[in-house]
C-alpha atoms as a PDB file:
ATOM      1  CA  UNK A   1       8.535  -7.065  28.518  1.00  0.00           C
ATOM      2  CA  UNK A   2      12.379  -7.162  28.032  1.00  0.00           C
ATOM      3  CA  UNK A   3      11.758 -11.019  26.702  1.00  0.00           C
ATOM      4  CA  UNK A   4       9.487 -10.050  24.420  1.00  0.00           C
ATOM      5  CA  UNK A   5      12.235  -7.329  22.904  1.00  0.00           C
ATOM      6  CA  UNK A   6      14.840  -9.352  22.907  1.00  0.00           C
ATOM      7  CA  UNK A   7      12.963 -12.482  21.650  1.00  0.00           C
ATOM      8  CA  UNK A   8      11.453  -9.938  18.942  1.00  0.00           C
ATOM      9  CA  UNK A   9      14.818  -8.522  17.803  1.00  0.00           C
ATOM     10  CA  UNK A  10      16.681 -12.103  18.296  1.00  0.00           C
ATOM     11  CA  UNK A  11      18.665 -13.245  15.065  1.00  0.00           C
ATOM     12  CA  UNK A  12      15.493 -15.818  14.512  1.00  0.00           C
ATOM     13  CA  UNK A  13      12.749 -13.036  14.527  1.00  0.00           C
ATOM     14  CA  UNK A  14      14.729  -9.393  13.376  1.00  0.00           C
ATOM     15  CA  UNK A  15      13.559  -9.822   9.700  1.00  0.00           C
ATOM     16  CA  UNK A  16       9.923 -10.173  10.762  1.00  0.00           C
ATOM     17  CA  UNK A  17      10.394  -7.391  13.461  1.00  0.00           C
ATOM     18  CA  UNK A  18      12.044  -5.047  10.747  1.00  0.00           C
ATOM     19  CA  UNK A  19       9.087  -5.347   8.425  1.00  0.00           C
ATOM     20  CA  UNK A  20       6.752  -4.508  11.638  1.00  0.00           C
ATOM     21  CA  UNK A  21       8.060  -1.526  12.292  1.00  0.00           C
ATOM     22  CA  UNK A  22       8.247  -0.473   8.585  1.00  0.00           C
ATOM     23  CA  UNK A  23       4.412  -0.966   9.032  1.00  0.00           C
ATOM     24  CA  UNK A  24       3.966   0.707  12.071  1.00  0.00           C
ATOM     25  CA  UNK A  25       5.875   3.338  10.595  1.00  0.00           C
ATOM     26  CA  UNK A  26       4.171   3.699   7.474  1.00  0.00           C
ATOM     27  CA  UNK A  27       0.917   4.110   9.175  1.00  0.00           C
ATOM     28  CA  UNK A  28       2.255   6.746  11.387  1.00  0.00           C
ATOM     29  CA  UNK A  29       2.671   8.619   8.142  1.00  0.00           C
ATOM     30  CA  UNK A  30      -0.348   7.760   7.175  1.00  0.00           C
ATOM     31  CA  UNK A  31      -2.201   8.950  10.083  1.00  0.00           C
ATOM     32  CA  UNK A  32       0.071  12.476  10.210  1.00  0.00           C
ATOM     33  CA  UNK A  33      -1.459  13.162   6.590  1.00  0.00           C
ATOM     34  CA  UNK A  34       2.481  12.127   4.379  1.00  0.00           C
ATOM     35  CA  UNK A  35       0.891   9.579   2.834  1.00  0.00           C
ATOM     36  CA  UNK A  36      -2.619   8.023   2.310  1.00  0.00           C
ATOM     37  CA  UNK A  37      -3.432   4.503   2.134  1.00  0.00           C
ATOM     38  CA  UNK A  38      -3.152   4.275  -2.089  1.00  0.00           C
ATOM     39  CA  UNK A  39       0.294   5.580  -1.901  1.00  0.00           C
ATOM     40  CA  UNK A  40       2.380   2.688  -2.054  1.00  0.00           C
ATOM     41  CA  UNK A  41       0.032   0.695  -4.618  1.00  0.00           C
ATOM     42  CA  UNK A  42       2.680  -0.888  -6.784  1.00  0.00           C
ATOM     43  CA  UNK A  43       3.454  -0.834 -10.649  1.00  0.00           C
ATOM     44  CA  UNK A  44       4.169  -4.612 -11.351  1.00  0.00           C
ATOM     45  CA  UNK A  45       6.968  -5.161 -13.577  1.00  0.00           C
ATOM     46  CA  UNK A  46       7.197  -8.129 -14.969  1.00  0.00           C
ATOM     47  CA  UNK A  47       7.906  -8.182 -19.540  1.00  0.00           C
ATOM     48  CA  UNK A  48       4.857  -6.098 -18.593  1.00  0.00           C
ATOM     49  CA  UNK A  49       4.462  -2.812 -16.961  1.00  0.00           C
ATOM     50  CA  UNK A  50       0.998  -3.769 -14.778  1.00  0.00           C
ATOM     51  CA  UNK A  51      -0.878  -1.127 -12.449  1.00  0.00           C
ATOM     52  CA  UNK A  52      -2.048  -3.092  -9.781  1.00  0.00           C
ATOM     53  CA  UNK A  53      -4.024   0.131  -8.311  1.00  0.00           C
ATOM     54  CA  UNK A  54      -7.253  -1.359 -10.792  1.00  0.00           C
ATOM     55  CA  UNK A  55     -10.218  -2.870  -9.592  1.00  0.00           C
ATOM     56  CA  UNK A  56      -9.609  -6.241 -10.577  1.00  0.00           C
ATOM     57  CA  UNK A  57     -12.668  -8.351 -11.721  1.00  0.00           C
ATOM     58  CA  UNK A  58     -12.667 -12.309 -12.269  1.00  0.00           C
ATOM     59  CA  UNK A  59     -11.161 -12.117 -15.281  1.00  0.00           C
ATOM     60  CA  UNK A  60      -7.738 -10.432 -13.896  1.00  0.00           C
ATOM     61  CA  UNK A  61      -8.935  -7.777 -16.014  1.00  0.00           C
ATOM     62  CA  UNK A  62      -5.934  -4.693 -15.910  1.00  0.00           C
ATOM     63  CA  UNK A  63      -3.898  -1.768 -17.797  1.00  0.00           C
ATOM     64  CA  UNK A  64      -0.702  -3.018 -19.171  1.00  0.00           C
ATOM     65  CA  UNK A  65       2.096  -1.557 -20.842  1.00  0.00           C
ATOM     66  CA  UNK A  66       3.311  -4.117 -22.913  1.00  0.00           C
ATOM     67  CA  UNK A  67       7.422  -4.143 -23.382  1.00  0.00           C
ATOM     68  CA  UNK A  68       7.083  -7.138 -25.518  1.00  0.00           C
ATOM     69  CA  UNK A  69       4.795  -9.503 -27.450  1.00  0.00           C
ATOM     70  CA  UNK A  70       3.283 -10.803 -23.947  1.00  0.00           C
ATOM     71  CA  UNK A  71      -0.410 -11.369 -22.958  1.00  0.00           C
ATOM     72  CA  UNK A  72      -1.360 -10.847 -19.357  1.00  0.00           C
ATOM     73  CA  UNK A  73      -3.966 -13.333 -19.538  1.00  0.00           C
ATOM     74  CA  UNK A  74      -2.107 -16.417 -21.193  1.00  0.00           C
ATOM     75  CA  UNK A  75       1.812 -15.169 -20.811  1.00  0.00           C
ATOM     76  CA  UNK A  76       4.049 -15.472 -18.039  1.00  0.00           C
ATOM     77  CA  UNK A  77       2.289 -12.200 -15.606  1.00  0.00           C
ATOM     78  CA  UNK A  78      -1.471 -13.685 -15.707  1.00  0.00           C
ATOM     79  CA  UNK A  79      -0.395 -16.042 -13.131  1.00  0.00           C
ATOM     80  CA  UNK A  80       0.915 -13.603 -10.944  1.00  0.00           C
ATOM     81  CA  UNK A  81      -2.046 -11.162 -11.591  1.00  0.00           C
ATOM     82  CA  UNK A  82      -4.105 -13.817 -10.535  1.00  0.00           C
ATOM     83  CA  UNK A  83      -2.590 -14.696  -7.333  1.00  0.00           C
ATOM     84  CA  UNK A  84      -2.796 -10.800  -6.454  1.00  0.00           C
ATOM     85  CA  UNK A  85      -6.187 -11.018  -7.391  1.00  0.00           C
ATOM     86  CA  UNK A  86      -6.860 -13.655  -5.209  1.00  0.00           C
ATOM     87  CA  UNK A  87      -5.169 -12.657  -1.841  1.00  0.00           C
ATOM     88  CA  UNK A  88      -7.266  -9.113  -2.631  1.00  0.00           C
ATOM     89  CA  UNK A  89      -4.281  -7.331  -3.963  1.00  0.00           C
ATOM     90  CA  UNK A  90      -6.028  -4.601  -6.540  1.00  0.00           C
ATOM     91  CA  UNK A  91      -9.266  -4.726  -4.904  1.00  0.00           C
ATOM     92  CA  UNK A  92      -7.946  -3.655  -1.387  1.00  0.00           C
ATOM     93  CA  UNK A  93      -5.265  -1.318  -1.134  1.00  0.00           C
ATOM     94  CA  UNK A  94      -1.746  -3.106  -0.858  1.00  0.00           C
ATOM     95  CA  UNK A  95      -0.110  -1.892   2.424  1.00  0.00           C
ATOM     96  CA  UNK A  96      -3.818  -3.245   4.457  1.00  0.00           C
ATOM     97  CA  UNK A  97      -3.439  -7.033   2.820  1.00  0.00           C
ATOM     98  CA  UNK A  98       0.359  -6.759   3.442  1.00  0.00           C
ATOM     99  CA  UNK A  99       0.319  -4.849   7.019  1.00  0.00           C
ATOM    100  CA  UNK A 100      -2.088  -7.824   8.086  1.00  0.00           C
ATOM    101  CA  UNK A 101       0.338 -10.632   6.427  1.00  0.00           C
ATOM    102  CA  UNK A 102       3.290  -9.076   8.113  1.00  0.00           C
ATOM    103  CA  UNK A 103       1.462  -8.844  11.514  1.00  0.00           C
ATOM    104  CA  UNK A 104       0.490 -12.264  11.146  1.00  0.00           C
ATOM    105  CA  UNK A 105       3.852 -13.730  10.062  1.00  0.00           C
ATOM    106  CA  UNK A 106       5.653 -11.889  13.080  1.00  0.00           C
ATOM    107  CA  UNK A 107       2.908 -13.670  15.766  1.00  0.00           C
ATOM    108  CA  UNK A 108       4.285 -16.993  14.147  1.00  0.00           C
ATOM    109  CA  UNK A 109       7.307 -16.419  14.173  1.00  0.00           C
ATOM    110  CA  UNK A 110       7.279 -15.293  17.475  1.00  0.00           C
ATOM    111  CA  UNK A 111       5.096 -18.015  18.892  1.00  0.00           C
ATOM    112  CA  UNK A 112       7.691 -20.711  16.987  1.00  0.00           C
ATOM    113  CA  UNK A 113      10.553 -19.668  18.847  1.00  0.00           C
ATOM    114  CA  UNK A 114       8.633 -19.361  21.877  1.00  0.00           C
ATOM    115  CA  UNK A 115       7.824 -23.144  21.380  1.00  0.00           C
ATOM    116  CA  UNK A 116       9.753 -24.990  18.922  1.00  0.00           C
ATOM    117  CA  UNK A 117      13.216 -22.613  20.603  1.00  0.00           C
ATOM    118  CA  UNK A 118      13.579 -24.715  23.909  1.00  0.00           C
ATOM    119  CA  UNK A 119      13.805 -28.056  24.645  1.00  0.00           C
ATOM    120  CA  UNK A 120      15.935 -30.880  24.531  1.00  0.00           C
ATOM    121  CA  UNK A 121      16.013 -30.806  20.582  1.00  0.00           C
ATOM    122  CA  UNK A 122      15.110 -26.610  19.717  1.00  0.00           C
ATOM    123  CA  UNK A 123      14.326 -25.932  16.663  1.00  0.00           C
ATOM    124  CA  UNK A 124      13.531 -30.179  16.141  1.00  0.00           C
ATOM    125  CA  UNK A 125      17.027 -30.448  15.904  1.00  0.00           C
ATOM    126  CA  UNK A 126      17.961 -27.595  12.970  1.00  0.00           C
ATOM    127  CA  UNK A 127      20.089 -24.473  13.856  1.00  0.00           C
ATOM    128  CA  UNK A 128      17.962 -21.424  14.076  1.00  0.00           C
ATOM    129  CA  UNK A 129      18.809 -20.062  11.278  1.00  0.00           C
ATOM    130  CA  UNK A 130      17.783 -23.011   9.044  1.00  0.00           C
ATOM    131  CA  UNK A 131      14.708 -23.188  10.728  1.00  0.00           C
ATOM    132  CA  UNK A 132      13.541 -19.821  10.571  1.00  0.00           C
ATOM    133  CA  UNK A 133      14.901 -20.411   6.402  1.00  0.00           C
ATOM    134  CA  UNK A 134      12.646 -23.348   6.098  1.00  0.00           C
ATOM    135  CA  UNK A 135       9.669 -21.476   8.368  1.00  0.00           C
ATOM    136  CA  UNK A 136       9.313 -18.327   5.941  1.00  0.00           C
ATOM    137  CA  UNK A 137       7.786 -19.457   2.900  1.00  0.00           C
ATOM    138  CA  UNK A 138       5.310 -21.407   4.689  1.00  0.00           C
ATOM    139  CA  UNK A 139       4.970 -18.602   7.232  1.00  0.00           C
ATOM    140  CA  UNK A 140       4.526 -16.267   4.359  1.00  0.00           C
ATOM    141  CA  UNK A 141       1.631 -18.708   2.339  1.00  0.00           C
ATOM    142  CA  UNK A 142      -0.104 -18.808   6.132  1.00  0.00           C
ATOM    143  CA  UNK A 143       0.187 -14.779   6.765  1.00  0.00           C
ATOM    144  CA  UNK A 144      -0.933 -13.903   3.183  1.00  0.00           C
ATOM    145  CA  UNK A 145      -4.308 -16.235   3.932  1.00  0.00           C
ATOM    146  CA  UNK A 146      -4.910 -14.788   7.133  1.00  0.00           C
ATOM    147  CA  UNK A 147      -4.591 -11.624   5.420  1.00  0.00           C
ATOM    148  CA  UNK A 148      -6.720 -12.675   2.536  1.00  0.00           C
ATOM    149  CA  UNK A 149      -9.388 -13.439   4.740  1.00  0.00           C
ATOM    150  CA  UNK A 150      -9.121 -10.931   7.033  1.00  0.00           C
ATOM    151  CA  UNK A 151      -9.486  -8.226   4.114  1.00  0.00           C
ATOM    152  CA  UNK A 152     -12.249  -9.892   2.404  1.00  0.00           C
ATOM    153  CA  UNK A 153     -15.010  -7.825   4.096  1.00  0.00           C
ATOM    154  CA  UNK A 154     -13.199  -4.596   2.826  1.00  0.00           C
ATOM    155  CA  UNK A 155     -13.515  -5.495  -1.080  1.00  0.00           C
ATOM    156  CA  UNK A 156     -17.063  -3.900  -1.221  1.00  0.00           C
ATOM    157  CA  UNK A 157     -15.504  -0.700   0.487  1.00  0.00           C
ATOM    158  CA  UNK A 158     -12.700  -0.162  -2.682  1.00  0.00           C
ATOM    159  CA  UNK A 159     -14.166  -1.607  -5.398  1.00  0.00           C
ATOM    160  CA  UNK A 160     -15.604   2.027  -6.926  1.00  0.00           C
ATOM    161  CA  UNK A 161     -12.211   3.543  -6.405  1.00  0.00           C
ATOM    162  CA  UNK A 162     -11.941   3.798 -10.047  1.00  0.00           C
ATOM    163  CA  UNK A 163     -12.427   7.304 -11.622  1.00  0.00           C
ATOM    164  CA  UNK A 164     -12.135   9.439 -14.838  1.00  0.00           C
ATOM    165  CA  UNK A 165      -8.607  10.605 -13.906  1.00  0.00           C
ATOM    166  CA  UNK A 166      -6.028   9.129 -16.035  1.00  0.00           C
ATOM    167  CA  UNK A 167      -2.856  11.208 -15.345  1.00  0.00           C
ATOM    168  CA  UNK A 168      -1.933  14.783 -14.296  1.00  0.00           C
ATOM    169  CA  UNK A 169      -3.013  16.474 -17.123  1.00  0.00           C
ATOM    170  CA  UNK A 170      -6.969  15.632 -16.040  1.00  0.00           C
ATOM    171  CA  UNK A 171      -6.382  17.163 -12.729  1.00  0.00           C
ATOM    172  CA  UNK A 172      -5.249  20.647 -13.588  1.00  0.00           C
ATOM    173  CA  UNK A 173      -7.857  22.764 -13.588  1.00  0.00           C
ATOM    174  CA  UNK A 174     -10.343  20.834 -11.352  1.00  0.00           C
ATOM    175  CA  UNK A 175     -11.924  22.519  -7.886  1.00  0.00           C
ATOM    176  CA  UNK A 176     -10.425  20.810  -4.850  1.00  0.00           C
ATOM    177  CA  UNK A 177     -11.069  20.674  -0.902  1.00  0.00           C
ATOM    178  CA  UNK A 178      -8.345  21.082   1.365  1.00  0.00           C
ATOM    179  CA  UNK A 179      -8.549  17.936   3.816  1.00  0.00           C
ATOM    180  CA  UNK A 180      -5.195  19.299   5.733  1.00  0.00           C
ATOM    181  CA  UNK A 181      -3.649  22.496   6.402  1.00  0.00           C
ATOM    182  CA  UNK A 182      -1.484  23.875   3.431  1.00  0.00           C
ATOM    183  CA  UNK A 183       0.348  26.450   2.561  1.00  0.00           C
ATOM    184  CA  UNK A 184       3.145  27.777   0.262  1.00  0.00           C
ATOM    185  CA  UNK A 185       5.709  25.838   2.345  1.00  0.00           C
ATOM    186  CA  UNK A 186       3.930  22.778   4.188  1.00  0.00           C
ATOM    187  CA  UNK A 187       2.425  20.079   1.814  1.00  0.00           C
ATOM    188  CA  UNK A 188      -0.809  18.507   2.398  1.00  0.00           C
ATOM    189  CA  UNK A 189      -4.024  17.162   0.929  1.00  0.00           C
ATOM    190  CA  UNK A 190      -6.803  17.915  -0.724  1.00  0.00           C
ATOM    191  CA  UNK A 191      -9.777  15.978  -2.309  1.00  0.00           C
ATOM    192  CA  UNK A 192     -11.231  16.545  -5.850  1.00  0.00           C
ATOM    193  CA  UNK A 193     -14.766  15.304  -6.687  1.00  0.00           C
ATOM    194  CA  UNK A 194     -15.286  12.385  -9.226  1.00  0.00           C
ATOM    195  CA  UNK A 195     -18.052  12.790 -11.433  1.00  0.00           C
ATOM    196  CA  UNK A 196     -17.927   8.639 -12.082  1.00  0.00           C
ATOM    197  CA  UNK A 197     -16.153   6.950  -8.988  1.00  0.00           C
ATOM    198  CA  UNK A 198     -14.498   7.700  -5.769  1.00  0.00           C
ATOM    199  CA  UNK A 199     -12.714  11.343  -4.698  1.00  0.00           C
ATOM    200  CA  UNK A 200      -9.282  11.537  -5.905  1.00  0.00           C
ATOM    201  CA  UNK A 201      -6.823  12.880  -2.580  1.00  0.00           C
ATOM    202  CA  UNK A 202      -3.654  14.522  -4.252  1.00  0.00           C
ATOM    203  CA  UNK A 203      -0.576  15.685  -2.215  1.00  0.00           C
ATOM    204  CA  UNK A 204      -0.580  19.444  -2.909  1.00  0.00           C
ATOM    205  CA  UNK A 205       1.117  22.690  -1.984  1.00  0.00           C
ATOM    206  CA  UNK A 206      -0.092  26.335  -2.273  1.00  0.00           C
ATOM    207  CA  UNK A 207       0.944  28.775  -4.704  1.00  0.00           C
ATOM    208  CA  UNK A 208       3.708  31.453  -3.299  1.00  0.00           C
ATOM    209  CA  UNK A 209       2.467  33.489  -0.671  1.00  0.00           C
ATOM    210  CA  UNK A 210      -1.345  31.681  -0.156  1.00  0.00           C
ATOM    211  CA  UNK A 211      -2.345  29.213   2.986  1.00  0.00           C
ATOM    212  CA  UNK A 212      -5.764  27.061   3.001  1.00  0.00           C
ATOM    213  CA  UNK A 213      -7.313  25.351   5.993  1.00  0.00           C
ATOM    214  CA  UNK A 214      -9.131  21.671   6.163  1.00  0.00           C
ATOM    215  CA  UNK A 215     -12.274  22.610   4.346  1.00  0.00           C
ATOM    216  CA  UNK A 216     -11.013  25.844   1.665  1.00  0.00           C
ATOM    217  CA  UNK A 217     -12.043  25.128  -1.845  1.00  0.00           C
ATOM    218  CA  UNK A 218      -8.682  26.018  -4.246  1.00  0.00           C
ATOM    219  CA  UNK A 219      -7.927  25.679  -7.854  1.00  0.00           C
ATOM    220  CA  UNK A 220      -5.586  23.214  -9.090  1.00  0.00           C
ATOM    221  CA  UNK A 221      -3.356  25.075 -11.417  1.00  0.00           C
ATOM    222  CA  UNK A 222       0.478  23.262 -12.047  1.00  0.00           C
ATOM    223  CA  UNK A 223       1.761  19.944 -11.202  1.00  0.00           C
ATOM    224  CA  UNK A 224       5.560  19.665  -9.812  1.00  0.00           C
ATOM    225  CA  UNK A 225       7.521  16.681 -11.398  1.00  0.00           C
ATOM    226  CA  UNK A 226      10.813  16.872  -9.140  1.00  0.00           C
ATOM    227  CA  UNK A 227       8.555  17.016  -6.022  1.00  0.00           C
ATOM    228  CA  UNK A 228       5.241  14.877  -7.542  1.00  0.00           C
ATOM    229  CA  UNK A 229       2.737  17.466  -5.566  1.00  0.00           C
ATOM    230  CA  UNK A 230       0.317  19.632  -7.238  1.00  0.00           C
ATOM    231  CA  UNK A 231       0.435  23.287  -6.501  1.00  0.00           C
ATOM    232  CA  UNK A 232      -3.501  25.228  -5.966  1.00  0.00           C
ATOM    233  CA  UNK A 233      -4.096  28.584  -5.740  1.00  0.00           C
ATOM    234  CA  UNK A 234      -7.409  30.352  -4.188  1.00  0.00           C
ATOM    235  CA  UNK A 235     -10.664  29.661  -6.308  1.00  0.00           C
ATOM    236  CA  UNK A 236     -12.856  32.878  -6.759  1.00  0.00           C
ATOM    237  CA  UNK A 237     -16.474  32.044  -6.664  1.00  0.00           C
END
């Protein structure tokens, strides 16, 4: 066990280790109700603003903010959208394709320096550092097809996530189900129903002086920029 550590957190492996336990540690969170697994879908900015938290069809179809006279489909992002596409970025949510890459690309690295580290020429004759520079893009291309095809089952399961709210505005008002305890001073979650796609889970805290439990139906009333949670307040039948 103490090789393992040490080979994990050696100079050759630390960067693949670090991004591990950001992994492990985002799906703590995730598990303890702090996040869910949409929360750190990215914005892609590139001349464009694109949300990558679409359902992306064939066509790289997706919302852009354009910044300047650029077309996704024929200008410098419809590339990239297209290789996001393809690795089932958009259709699966990102931290699942990337926790899988990252899993993958530690094992590698790992089972390199377990068997390319010793010998009479380690490392076929480069430093380790050079090595493990000339190891991570190919590393990276090999972790983000494992991924690709490890997440390719789970398209089906996202591809209605899609639904008719478009900002905070839409959600005010709407009847919600508390999925975690909340109250006035401990955030948590709660579900609203989609009349067109899948439930929408918002972070949310109760108005001063209520508490709900997993299952309470509440009102959502006021959304709170500085914090990004939505506030509810009991819903009279």
């Amino acid at each position: 066990m103490s090789e393992l550590i040490n080979t994990a957190f050696s100079g050759f492996n630390i960067v693949y280790t670090t991004l591990l336990l950001f992994v492990f540690l985002y799906w703590f969170t995730v598990i303890i109700g702090v996040f869910d697994t949409n929360s750190l879908d990215i914005d892609v900015d590139a001349d464009v603003d694109v949300d990558v938290d679409v359902d992306v069809d064939a066509d790289v179809d997706a919302d852009v903010d354009a910044d300047a006279d650029t077309s996704v489909n024929g200008g410098g992002a419809g590339w990239f959208l297209t290789t996001l596409s393809f690795f089932n970025i958009g259709k699966v949510p990102f931290m699942i394709v990337m926790s899988v890459a990252i899993l993958s690309m530690w094992a590698i690295s790992m089972m390199a320096h377990s068997y390319l580290g010793k010998g009479a020429t380690p490392y076929l004759g480069m430093g380790s550092t050079a090595f493990s520079l000339i190891l991570f893009p190919l590393n990276l291309v090999v972790g983000m097809f494992i991924a690709k095809a490890a997440t390719q089952p789970l398209r089906g399961v996202f591809k209605d996530e899609e639904n008719e709210f478009s900002g905070h505005e839409s959600v005010i008002g709407k009847l919600c189900e508390v999925t975690m305890d909340i109250s006035d001073t401990m955030m948590g979650h709660a579900e609203i129903e989609s009349e067109k796609g899948a439930p929408l889970t918002i972070r949310a805290k109760a108005t001063e002086g209520n508490s709900f439990k997993s299952g309470d139906k509440a009102l959502v009333v006021h959304y709170d920029e500085e914090q990004g949670i939505y506030l509810i307040e009991p819903f009279d039948h």
